[in-house]
Protein backbone atom coordinates (compact mmCIF):
# COMPACT_ATOMS: atom_id res chain seq x y z
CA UNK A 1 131.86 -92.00 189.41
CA UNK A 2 133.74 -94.49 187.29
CA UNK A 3 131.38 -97.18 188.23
CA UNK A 4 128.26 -95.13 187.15
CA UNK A 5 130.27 -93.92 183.90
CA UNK A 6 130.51 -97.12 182.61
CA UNK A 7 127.10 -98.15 183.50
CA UNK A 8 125.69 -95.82 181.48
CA UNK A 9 128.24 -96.15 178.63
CA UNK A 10 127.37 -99.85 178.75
CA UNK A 11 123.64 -99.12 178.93
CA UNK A 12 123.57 -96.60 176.24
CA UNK A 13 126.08 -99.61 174.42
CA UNK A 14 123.30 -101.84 174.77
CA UNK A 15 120.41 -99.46 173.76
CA UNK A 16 122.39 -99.20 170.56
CA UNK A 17 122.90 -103.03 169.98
CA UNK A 18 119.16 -103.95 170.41
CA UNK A 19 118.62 -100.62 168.28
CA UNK A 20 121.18 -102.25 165.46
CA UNK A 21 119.28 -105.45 165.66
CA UNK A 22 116.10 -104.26 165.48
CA UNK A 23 116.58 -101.95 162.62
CA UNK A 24 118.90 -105.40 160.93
CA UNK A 25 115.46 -107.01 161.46
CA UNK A 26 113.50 -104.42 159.99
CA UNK A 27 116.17 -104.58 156.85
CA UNK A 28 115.91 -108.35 156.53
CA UNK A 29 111.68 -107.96 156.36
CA UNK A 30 111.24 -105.42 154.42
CA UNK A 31 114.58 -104.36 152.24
CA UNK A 32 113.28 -105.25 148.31
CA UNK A 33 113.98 -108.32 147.10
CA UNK A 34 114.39 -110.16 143.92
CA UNK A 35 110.70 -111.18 142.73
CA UNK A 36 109.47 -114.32 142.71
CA UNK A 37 106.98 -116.26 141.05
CA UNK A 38 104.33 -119.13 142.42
CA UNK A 39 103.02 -121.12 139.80
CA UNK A 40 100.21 -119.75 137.57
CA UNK A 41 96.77 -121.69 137.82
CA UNK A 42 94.68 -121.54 134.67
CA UNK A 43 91.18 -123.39 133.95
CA UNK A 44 91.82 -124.05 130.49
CA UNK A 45 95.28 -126.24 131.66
CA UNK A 46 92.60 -127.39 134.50
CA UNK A 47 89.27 -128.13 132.52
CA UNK A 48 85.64 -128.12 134.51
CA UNK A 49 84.50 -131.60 133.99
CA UNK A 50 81.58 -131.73 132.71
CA UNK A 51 80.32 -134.14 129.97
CA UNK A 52 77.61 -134.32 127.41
CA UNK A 53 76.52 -137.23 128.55
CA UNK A 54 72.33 -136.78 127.42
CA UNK A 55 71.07 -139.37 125.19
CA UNK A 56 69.08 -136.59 123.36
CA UNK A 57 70.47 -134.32 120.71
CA UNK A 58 70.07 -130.21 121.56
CA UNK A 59 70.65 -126.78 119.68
CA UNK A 60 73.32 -126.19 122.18
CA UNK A 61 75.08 -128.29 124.79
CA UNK A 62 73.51 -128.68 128.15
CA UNK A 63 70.23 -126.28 127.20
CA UNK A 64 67.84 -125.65 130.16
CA UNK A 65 65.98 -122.81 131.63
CA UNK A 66 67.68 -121.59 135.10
CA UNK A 67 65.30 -123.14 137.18
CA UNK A 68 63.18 -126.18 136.83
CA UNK A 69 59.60 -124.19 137.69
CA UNK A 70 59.41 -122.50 134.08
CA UNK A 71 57.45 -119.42 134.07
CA UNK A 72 54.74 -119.33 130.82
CA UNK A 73 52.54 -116.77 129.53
CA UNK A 74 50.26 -117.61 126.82
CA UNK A 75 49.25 -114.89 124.25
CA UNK A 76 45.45 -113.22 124.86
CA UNK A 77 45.34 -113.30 120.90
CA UNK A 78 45.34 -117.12 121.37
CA UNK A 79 42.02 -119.12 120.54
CA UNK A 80 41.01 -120.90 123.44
CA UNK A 81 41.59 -124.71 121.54
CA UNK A 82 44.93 -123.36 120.69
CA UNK A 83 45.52 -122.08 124.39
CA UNK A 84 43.88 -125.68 125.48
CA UNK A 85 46.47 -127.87 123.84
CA UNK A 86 49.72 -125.68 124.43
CA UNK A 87 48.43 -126.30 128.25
CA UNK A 88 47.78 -129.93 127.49
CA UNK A 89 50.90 -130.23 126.71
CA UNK A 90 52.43 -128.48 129.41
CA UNK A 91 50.57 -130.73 131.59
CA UNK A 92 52.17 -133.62 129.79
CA UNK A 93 55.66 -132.78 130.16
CA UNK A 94 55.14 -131.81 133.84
CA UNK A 95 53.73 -135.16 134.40
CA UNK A 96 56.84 -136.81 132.77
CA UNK A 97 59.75 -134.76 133.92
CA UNK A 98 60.74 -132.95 137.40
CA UNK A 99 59.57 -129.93 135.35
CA UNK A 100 57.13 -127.32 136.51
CA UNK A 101 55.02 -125.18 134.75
CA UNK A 102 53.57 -121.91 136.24
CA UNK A 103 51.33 -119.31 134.32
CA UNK A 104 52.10 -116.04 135.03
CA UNK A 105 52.33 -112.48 133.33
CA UNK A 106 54.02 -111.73 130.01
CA UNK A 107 56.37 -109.58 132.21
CA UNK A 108 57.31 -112.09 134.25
CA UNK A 109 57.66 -115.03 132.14
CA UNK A 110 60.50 -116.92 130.52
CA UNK A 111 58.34 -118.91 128.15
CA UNK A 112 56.04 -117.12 125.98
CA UNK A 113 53.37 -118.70 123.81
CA UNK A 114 52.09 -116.58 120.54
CA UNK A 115 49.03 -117.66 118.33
CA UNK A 116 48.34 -115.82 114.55
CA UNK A 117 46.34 -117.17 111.82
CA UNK A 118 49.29 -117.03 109.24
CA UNK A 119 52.86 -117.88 109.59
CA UNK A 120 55.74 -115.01 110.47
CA UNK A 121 56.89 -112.77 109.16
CA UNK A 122 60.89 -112.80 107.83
CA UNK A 123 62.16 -110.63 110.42
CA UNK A 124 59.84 -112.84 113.44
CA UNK A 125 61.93 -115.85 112.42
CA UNK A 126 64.47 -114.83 113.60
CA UNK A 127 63.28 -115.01 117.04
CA UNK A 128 63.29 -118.66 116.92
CA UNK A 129 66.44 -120.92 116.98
CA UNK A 130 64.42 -123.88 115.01
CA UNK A 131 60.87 -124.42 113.73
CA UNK A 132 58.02 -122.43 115.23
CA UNK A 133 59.64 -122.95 118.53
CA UNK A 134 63.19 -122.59 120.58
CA UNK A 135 65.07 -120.55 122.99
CA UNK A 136 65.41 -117.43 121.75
CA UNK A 137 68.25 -115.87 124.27
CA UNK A 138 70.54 -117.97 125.80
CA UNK A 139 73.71 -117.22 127.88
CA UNK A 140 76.63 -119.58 128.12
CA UNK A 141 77.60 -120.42 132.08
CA UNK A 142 80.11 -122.67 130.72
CA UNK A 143 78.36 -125.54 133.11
CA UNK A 144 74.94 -125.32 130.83
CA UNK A 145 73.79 -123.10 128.08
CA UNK A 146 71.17 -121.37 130.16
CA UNK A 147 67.50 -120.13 128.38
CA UNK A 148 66.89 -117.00 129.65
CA UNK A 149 64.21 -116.73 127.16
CA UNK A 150 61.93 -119.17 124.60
CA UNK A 151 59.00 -118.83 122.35
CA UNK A 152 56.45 -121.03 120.71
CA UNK A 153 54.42 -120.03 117.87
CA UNK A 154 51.51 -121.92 117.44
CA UNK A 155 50.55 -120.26 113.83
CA UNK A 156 49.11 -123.75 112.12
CA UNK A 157 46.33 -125.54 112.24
CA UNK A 158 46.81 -129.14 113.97
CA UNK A 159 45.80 -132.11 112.01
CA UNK A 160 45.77 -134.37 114.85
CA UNK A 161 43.18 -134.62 117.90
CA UNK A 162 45.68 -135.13 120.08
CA UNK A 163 48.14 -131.71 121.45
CA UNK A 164 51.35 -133.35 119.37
CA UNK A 165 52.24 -130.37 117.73
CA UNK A 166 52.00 -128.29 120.96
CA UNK A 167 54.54 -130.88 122.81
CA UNK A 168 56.94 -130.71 119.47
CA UNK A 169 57.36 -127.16 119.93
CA UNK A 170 57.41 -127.28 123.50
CA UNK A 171 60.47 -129.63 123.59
CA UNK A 172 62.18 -127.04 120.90
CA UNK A 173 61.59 -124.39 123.29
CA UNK A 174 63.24 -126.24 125.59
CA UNK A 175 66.08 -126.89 123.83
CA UNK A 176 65.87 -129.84 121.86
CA UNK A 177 66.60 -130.28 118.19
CA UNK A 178 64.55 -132.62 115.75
CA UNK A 179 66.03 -136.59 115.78
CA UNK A 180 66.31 -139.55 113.02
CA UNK A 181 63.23 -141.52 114.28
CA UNK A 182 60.42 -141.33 112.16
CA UNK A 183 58.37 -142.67 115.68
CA UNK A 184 59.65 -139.79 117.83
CA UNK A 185 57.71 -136.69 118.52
CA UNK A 186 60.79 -134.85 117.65
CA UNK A 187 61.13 -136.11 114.09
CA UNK A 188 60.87 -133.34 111.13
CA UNK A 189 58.03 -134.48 109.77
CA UNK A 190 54.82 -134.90 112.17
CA UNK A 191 52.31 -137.97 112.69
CA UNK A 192 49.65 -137.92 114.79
CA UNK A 193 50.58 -141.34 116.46
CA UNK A 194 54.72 -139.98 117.32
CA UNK A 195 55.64 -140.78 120.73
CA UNK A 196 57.88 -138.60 123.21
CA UNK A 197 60.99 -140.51 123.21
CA UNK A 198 62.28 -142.26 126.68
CA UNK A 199 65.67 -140.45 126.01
CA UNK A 200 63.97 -136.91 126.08
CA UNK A 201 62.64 -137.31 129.40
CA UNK A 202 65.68 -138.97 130.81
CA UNK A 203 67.84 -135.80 128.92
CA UNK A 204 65.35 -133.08 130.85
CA UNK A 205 66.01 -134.95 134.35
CA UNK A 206 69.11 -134.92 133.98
CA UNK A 207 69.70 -131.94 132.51
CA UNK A 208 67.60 -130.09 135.43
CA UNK A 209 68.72 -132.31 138.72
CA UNK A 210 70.57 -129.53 139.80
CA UNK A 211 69.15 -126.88 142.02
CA UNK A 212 69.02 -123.48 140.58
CA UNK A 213 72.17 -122.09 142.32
CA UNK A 214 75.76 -120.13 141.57
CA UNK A 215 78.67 -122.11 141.03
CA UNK A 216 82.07 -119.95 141.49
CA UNK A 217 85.16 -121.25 140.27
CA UNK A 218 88.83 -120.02 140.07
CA UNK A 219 89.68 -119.74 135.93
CA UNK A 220 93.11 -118.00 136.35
CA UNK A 221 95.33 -116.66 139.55
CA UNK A 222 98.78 -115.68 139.25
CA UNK A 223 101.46 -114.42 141.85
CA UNK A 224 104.47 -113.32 142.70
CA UNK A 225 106.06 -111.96 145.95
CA UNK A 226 109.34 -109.71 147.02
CA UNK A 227 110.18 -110.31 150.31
CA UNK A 228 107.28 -110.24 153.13
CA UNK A 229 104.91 -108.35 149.38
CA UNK A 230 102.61 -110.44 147.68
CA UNK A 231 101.10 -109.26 144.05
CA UNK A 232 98.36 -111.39 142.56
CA UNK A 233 96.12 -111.44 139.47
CA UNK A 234 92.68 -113.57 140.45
CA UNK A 235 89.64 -114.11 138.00
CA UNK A 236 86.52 -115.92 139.36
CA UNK A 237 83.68 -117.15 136.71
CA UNK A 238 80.21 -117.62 137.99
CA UNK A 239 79.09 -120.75 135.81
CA UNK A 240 75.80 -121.13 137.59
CA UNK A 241 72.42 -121.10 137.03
CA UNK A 242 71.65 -117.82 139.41
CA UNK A 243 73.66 -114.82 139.97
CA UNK A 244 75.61 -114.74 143.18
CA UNK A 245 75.57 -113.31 146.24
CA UNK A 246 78.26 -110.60 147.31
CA UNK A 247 80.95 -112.63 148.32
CA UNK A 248 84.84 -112.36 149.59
CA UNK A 249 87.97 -114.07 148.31
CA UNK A 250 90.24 -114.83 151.41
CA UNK A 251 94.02 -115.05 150.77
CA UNK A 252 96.31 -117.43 152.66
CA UNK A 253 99.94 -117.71 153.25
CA UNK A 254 101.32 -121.32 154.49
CA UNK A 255 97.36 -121.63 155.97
CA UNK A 256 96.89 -118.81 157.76
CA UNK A 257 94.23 -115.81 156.81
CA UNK A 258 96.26 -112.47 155.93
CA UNK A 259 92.79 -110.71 154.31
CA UNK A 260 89.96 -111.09 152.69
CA UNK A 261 88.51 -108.67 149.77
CA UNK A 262 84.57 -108.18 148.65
CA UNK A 263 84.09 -108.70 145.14
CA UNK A 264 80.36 -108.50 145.40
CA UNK A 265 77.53 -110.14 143.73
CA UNK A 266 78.83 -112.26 140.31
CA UNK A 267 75.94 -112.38 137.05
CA UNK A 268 75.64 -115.85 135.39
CA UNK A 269 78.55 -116.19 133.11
CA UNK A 270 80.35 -112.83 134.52
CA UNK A 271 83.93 -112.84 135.72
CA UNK A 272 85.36 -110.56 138.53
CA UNK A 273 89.12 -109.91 138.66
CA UNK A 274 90.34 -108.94 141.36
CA UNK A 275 94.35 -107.31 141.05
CA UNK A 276 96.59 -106.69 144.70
CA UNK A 277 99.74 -105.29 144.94
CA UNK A 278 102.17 -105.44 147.92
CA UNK A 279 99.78 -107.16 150.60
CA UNK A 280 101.82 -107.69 153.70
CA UNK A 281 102.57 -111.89 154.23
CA UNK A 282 105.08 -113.70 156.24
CA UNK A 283 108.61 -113.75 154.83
CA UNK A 284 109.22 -117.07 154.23
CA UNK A 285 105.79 -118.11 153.00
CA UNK A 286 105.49 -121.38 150.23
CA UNK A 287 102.30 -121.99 149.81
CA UNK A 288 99.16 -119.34 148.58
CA UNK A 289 95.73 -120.12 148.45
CA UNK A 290 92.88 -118.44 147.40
CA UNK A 291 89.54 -119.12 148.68
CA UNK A 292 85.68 -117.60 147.31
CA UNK A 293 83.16 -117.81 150.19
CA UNK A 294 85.01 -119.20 152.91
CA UNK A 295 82.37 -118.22 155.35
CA UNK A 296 80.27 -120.98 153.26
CA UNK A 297 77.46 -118.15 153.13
CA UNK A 298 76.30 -119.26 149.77
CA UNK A 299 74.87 -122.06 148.53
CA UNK A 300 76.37 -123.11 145.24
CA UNK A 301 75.92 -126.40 142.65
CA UNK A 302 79.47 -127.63 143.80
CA UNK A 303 80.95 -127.29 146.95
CA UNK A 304 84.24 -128.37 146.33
CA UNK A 305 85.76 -126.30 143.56
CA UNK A 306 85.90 -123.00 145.36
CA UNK A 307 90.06 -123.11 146.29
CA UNK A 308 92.93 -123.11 144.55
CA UNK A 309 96.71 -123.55 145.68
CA UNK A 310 100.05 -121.69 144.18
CA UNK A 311 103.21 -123.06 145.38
CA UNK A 312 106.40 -120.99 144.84
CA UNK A 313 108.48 -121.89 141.99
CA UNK A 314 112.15 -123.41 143.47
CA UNK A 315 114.56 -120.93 142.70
């Protein structure tokens, strides 16, 4: 009996001990800890490199319709010579630049030519960034200030047999503002013999090489853990040309997935933050990194800016 006695004393000894170190385990995982911090990421302290770099001066920096087919309507109320040369010069800019014009409904246009006998009115003016033509709604993506609307009003009579007026308010429309060459098409003051500068259609391919896409980038992400809990503050900018697709942000720990959360479709220049408190990641993890799209299910302008990494500040 002794024998059995102290086989189960010693048995229930040892249920006990791996009970002890289990629950010393448990303690050691999840018993609150003093919060730390991971450095902070912020775009401003990380600027989006992109440069002015067109030879041509515009209203705004990096102006240019979302996608380089431009839908145009022009007015019914336009006579048909008017109507001729604004197509004229459509045609002539299309046969310059990568651009493409397509006529379409007023409802589904982003360029919309008007014809009157007299000039506007005041409160019509206002419409119109510059001169009888320009965008007249634009939305900052932060990569380009994107037209989501221009106008042309072709209200004068053209002195020249050529469609030079047309093509001067066609370029405002798309964004460019009047120049010091007295030869340019561009200049203040119009001649029938101006010429479209070399510089305007090397600003318009450039300014429209890139595909109509999103672009998502990190502008801010902060954390902090306690233990095996992670809290983090995340803000991602869509500085595109097109709205998104609904996408995910995955969340690593020392490179390995813990989850990943929807955050949906993103608008052109909209931000979506996304705030987490307490998700579960290994103890002793150094490294975070947050990561939009990581199933590479969207197609963006820049592949390579979609991850950012927060170490854990040395205590």
């Amino acid at each position: 009996m002794n024998k059995k006695a102290d086989f189960f004393s010693n048995f229930i000894l040892l249920i006990l001990f791996v009970a002890l170190g289990f629950s010393a385990y448990y303690l050691y995982q999840y018993y609150p800890r003093e919060t730390v911090p991971f450095n902070n990421f912020n775009l401003e302290e990380n600027p989006i490199n992109v440069t002015n770099d067109l030879p041509s001066k515009q209203f705004y920096t990096r102006m240019r319709y979302s996608d380089r087919t431009i839908n145009y309507h022009i007015a019914e109320s336009c006579p048909e010579e008017k109507a001729k040369s604004m197509r004229e010069a459509l045609n002539t800019i299309e046969l310059k630049t990568i651009l493409k014009f397509n006529p379409t409904s007023k409802a589904n246009s982003v360029l919309n030519i008007l014809c009157a006998d007299v000039s506007p009115e005041a409160d019509e003016k206002n419409h119109f960034v510059a001169g009888e033509g320009g965008p007249s709604r634009v939305l900052n993506s932060t990569l380009y200030s994107v037209i989501l609307e221009g106008k042309i009003a072709l209200y004068r009579e053209g002195k020249c047999d050529n469609s030079n007026v047309a093509i001067h308010e066609l370029l405002h429309a798309l964004g460019f503002d009047h120049n010091n060459n007295k030869k340019s098409i561009l200049y203040p003051t119009l001649e029938c013999n101006q010429q479209i500068d070399e510089e305007i259609i090397e600003s318009i391919n450039k300014l429209y090489k890139d595909d109509s896409l999103p672009d998502l980038v990190f502008t801010a992400a902060n954390a902090s853990k306690s233990g095996r809990y992670l809290n983090f503050h995340i803000e991602v900018l869509n500085q595109g040309l097109q709205k998104s697709r609904a996408t995910e942000i995955s969340v690593f720990a020392d490179d390995k997935l813990i989850e990943s959360f929807d955050i949906g479709e993103i608008s052109i220049g909209s931000k979506k933050i996304l705030d987490v408190e307490n998700l579960n990641i290994p103890i002793k993890s150094k490294k975070i990194e947050f990561l939009v799209d990581n199933k590479n299910e969207i197609s963006e302008i820049y592949e390579n800016n979609n991850k950012i990494t927060l170490n854990l500040i040395s205590q």
